[in-house]
C-alpha atoms as a PDB file:
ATOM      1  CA  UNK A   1     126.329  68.090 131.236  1.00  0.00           C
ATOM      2  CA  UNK A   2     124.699  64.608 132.029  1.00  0.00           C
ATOM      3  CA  UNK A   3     124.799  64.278 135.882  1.00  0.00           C
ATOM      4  CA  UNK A   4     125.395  60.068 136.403  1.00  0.00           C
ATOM      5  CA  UNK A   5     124.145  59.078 140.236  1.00  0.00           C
ATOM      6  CA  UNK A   6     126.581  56.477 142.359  1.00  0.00           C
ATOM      7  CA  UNK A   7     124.424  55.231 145.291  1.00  0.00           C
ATOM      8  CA  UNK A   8     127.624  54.275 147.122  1.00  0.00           C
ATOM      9  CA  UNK A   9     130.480  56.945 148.664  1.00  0.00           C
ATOM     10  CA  UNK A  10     133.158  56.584 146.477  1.00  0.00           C
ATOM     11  CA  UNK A  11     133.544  56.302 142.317  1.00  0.00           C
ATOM     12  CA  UNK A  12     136.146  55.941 139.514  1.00  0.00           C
ATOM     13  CA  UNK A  13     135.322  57.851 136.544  1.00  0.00           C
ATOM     14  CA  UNK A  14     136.535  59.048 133.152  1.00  0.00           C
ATOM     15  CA  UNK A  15     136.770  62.099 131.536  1.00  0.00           C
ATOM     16  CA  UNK A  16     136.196  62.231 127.799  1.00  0.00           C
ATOM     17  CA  UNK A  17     136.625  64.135 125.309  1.00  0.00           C
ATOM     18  CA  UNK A  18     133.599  63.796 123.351  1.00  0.00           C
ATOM     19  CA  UNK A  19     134.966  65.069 120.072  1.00  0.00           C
ATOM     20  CA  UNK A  20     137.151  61.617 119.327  1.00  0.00           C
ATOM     21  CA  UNK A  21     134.577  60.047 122.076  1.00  0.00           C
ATOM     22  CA  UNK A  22     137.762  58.804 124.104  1.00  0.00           C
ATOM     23  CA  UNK A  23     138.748  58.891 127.680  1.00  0.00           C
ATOM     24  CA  UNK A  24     141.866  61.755 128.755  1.00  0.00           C
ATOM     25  CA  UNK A  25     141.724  61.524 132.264  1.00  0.00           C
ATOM     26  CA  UNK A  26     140.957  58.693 135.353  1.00  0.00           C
ATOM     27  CA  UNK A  27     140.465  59.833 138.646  1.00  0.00           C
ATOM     28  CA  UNK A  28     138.340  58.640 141.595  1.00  0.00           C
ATOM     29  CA  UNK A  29     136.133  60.382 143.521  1.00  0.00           C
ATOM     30  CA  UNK A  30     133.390  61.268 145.941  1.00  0.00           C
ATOM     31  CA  UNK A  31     130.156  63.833 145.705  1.00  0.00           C
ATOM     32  CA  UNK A  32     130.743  66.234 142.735  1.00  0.00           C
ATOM     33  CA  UNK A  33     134.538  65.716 142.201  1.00  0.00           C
ATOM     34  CA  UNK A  34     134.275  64.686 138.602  1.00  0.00           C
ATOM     35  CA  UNK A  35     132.872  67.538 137.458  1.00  0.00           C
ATOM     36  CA  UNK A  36     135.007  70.354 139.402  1.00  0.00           C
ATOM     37  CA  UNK A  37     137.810  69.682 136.695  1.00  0.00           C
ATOM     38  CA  UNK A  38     136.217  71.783 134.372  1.00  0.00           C
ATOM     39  CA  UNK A  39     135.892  74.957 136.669  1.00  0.00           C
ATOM     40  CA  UNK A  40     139.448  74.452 137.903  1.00  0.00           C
ATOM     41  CA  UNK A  41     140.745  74.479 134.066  1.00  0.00           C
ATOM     42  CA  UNK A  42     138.474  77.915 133.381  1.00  0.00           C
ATOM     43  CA  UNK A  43     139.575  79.663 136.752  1.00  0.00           C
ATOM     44  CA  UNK A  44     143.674  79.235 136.478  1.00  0.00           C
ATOM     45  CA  UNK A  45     143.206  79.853 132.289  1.00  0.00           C
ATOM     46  CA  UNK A  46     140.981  82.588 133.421  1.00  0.00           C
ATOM     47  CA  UNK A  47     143.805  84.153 135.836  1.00  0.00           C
ATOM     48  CA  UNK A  48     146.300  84.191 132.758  1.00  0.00           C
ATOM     49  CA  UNK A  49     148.498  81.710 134.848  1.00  0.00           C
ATOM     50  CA  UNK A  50     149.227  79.592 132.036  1.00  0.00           C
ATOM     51  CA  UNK A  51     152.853  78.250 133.145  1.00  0.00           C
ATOM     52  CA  UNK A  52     150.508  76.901 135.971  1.00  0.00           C
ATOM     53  CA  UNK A  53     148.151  74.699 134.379  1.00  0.00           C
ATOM     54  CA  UNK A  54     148.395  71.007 134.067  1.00  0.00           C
ATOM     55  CA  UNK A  55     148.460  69.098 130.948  1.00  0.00           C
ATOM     56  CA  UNK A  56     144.583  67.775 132.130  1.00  0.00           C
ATOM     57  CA  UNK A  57     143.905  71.680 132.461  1.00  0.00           C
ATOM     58  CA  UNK A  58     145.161  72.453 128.789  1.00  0.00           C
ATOM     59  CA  UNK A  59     143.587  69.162 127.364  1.00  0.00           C
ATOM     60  CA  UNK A  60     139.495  70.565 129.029  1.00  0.00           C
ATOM     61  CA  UNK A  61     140.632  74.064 127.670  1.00  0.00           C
ATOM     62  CA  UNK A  62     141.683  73.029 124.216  1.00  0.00           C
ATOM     63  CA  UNK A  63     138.222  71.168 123.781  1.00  0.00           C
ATOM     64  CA  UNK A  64     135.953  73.825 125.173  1.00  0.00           C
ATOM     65  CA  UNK A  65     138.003  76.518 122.576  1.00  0.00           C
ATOM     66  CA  UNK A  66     137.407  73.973 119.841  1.00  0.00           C
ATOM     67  CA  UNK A  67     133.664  73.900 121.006  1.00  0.00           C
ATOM     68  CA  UNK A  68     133.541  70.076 122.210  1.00  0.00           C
ATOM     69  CA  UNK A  69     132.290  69.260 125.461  1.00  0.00           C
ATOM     70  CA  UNK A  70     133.818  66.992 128.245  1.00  0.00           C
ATOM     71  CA  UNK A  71     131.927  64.103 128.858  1.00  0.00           C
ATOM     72  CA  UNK A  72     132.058  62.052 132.198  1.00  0.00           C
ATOM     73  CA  UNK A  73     131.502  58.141 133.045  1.00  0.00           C
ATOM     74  CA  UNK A  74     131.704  56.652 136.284  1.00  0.00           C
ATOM     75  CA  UNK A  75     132.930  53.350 135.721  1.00  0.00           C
ATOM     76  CA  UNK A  76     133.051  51.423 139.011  1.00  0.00           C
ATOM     77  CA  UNK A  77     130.957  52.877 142.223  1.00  0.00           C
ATOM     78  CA  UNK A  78     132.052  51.545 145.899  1.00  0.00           C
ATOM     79  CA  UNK A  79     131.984  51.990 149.531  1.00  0.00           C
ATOM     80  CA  UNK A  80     135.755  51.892 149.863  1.00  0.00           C
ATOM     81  CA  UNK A  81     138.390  54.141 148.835  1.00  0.00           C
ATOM     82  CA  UNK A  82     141.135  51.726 148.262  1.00  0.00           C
ATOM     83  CA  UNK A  83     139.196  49.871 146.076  1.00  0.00           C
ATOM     84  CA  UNK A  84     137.965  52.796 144.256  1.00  0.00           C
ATOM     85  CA  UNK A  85     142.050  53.593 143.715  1.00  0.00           C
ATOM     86  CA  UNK A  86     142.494  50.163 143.336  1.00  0.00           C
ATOM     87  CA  UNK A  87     140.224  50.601 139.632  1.00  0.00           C
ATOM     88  CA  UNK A  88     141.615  53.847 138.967  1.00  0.00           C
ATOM     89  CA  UNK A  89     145.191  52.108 138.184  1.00  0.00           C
ATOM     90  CA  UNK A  90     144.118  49.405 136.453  1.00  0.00           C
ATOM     91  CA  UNK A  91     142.059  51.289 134.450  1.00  0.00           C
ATOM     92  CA  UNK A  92     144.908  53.709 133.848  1.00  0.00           C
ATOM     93  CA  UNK A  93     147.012  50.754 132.871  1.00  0.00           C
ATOM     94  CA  UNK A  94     144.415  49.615 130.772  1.00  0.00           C
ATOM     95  CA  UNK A  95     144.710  52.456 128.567  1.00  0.00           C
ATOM     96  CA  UNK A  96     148.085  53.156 128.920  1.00  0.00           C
ATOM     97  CA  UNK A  97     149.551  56.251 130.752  1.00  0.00           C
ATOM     98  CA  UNK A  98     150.213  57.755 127.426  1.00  0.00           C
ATOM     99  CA  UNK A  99     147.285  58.086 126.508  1.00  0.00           C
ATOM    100  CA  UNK A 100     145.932  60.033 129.160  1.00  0.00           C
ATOM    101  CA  UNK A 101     146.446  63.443 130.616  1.00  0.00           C
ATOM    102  CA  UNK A 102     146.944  61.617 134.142  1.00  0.00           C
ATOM    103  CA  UNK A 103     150.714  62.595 135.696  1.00  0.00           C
ATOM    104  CA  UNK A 104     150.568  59.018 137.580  1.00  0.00           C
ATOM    105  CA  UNK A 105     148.905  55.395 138.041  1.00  0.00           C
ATOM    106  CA  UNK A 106     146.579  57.132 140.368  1.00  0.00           C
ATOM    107  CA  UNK A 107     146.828  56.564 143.892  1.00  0.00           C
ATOM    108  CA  UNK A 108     149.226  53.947 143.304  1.00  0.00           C
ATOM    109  CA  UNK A 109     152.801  54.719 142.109  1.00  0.00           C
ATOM    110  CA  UNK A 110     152.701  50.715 140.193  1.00  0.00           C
ATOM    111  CA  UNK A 111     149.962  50.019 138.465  1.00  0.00           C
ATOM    112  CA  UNK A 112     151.230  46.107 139.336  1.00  0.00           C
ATOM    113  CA  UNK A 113     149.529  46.935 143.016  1.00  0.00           C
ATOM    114  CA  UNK A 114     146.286  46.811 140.822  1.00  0.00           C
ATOM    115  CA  UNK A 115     144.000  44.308 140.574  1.00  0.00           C
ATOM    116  CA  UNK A 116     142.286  43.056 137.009  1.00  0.00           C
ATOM    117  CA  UNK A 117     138.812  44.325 136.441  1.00  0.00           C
ATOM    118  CA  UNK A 118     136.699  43.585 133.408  1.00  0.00           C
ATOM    119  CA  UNK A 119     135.520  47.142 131.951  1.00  0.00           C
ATOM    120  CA  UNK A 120     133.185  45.352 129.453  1.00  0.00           C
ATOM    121  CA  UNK A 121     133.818  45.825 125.622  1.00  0.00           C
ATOM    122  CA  UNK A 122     132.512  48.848 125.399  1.00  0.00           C
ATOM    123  CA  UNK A 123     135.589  50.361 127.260  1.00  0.00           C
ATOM    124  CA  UNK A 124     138.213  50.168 124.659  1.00  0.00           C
ATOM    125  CA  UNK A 125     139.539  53.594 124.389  1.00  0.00           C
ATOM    126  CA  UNK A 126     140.631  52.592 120.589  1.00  0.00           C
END
Protein backbone atom coordinates (compact mmCIF):
# COMPACT_ATOMS: atom_id res chain seq x y z
CA UNK A 1 0.00 0.00 0.00
CA UNK A 2 1.51 3.31 -1.47
CA UNK A 3 1.09 5.96 1.32
CA UNK A 4 0.40 9.53 -0.95
CA UNK A 5 1.31 12.77 1.49
CA UNK A 6 -1.33 15.97 1.37
CA UNK A 7 0.55 18.90 3.00
CA UNK A 8 -2.80 20.59 3.64
CA UNK A 9 -5.74 19.29 6.34
CA UNK A 10 -8.23 18.04 4.26
CA UNK A 11 -8.27 15.64 0.82
CA UNK A 12 -10.63 14.02 -1.74
CA UNK A 13 -9.53 10.73 -2.80
CA UNK A 14 -10.44 7.61 -4.76
CA UNK A 15 -10.50 4.21 -4.12
CA UNK A 16 -9.61 1.81 -6.91
CA UNK A 17 -9.81 -1.25 -7.68
CA UNK A 18 -6.63 -2.02 -9.24
CA UNK A 19 -7.70 -5.14 -11.08
CA UNK A 20 -9.86 -3.04 -13.94
CA UNK A 21 -7.54 0.05 -12.64
CA UNK A 22 -10.90 2.09 -12.02
CA UNK A 23 -12.19 4.19 -9.24
CA UNK A 24 -15.35 2.43 -6.80
CA UNK A 25 -15.51 4.80 -4.20
CA UNK A 26 -15.04 8.98 -3.53
CA UNK A 27 -14.81 10.17 -0.23
CA UNK A 28 -12.96 13.07 1.45
CA UNK A 29 -10.90 13.05 4.16
CA UNK A 30 -8.36 14.04 6.76
CA UNK A 31 -5.09 12.09 8.37
CA UNK A 32 -5.39 8.33 7.53
CA UNK A 33 -9.13 8.17 6.57
CA UNK A 34 -8.58 6.75 3.14
CA UNK A 35 -7.05 3.90 4.11
CA UNK A 36 -9.31 2.78 7.26
CA UNK A 37 -11.88 1.44 4.58
CA UNK A 38 -10.07 -1.54 4.18
CA UNK A 39 -9.90 -2.57 7.97
CA UNK A 40 -13.56 -1.63 8.40
CA UNK A 41 -14.52 -4.12 5.36
CA UNK A 42 -12.16 -7.08 7.11
CA UNK A 43 -13.52 -6.42 10.76
CA UNK A 44 -17.59 -6.51 10.04
CA UNK A 45 -16.76 -9.57 7.20
CA UNK A 46 -14.60 -10.86 9.92
CA UNK A 47 -17.60 -10.75 12.61
CA UNK A 48 -19.83 -12.85 10.10
CA UNK A 49 -22.23 -9.76 10.04
CA UNK A 50 -22.74 -9.90 6.49
CA UNK A 51 -26.46 -8.39 6.30
CA UNK A 52 -24.38 -5.43 7.79
CA UNK A 53 -21.93 -4.56 5.31
CA UNK A 54 -22.19 -1.89 2.75
CA UNK A 55 -22.01 -2.35 -0.88
CA UNK A 56 -18.27 -0.34 -0.56
CA UNK A 57 -17.57 -3.13 2.18
CA UNK A 58 -18.50 -6.10 -0.27
CA UNK A 59 -16.86 -4.32 -3.34
CA UNK A 60 -12.90 -4.13 -0.93
CA UNK A 61 -13.88 -7.77 0.13
CA UNK A 62 -14.65 -9.18 -3.26
CA UNK A 63 -11.18 -7.79 -4.56
CA UNK A 64 -9.01 -8.85 -1.69
CA UNK A 65 -10.80 -12.69 -2.14
CA UNK A 66 -10.00 -12.38 -5.83
CA UNK A 67 -6.37 -11.36 -4.75
CA UNK A 68 -6.40 -7.62 -6.20
CA UNK A 69 -5.44 -4.88 -4.11
CA UNK A 70 -7.22 -1.47 -3.45
CA UNK A 71 -5.43 1.28 -4.67
CA UNK A 72 -5.86 4.95 -3.36
CA UNK A 73 -5.43 8.56 -5.12
CA UNK A 74 -5.92 11.73 -3.54
CA UNK A 75 -7.14 13.88 -6.12
CA UNK A 76 -7.56 17.42 -4.77
CA UNK A 77 -5.73 18.42 -1.24
CA UNK A 78 -7.14 21.68 0.72
CA UNK A 79 -7.38 23.60 3.83
CA UNK A 80 -11.16 23.65 3.80
CA UNK A 81 -13.67 21.09 4.26
CA UNK A 82 -16.39 22.44 2.14
CA UNK A 83 -14.30 22.65 -0.61
CA UNK A 84 -12.88 19.31 -0.12
CA UNK A 85 -16.90 18.10 -0.28
CA UNK A 86 -17.35 20.51 -2.75
CA UNK A 87 -14.77 18.00 -5.22
CA UNK A 88 -16.06 14.97 -3.79
CA UNK A 89 -19.58 15.61 -5.69
CA UNK A 90 -18.39 16.71 -8.67
CA UNK A 91 -16.15 14.12 -8.93
CA UNK A 92 -18.91 11.68 -8.05
CA UNK A 93 -20.96 13.25 -10.78
CA UNK A 94 -18.21 12.99 -12.97
CA UNK A 95 -18.28 9.38 -12.93
CA UNK A 96 -21.67 8.85 -12.41
CA UNK A 97 -23.24 7.48 -9.14
CA UNK A 98 -23.60 4.20 -10.82
CA UNK A 99 -20.60 3.55 -11.16
CA UNK A 100 -19.46 3.77 -7.80
CA UNK A 101 -20.05 1.98 -4.56
CA UNK A 102 -20.87 5.57 -2.99
CA UNK A 103 -24.74 5.54 -1.39
CA UNK A 104 -24.80 9.51 -2.15
CA UNK A 105 -23.22 12.73 -3.96
CA UNK A 106 -21.08 12.97 -0.93
CA UNK A 107 -21.63 15.59 1.44
CA UNK A 108 -24.01 17.12 -0.79
CA UNK A 109 -27.46 15.55 -1.45
CA UNK A 110 -27.25 17.48 -5.44
CA UNK A 111 -24.38 17.12 -7.06
CA UNK A 112 -25.76 20.64 -8.90
CA UNK A 113 -24.37 22.39 -5.42
CA UNK A 114 -20.95 21.32 -7.02
CA UNK A 115 -18.69 23.26 -8.65
CA UNK A 116 -16.69 22.12 -12.10
CA UNK A 117 -13.17 21.00 -11.55
CA UNK A 118 -10.82 19.82 -14.25
CA UNK A 119 -9.48 16.21 -13.09
CA UNK A 120 -6.96 16.20 -16.02
CA UNK A 121 -7.26 13.40 -18.74
CA UNK A 122 -5.90 10.99 -16.94
CA UNK A 123 -9.11 10.77 -14.73
CA UNK A 124 -11.51 9.14 -17.02
CA UNK A 125 -12.76 6.22 -15.17
CA UNK A 126 -13.54 4.56 -18.81
Amino acid sequence: MKKIDCNRKYYTYELIDERSGKPFYVGTGSKHRMYEHEQEARQVFMSGKYDLMTHKQKRIIEILEDHGEIGYNIIHCTRSQEEAYSVEAARIKEIGLYRLTNERYGHQDDPGDSEEYDFGDDSDPD
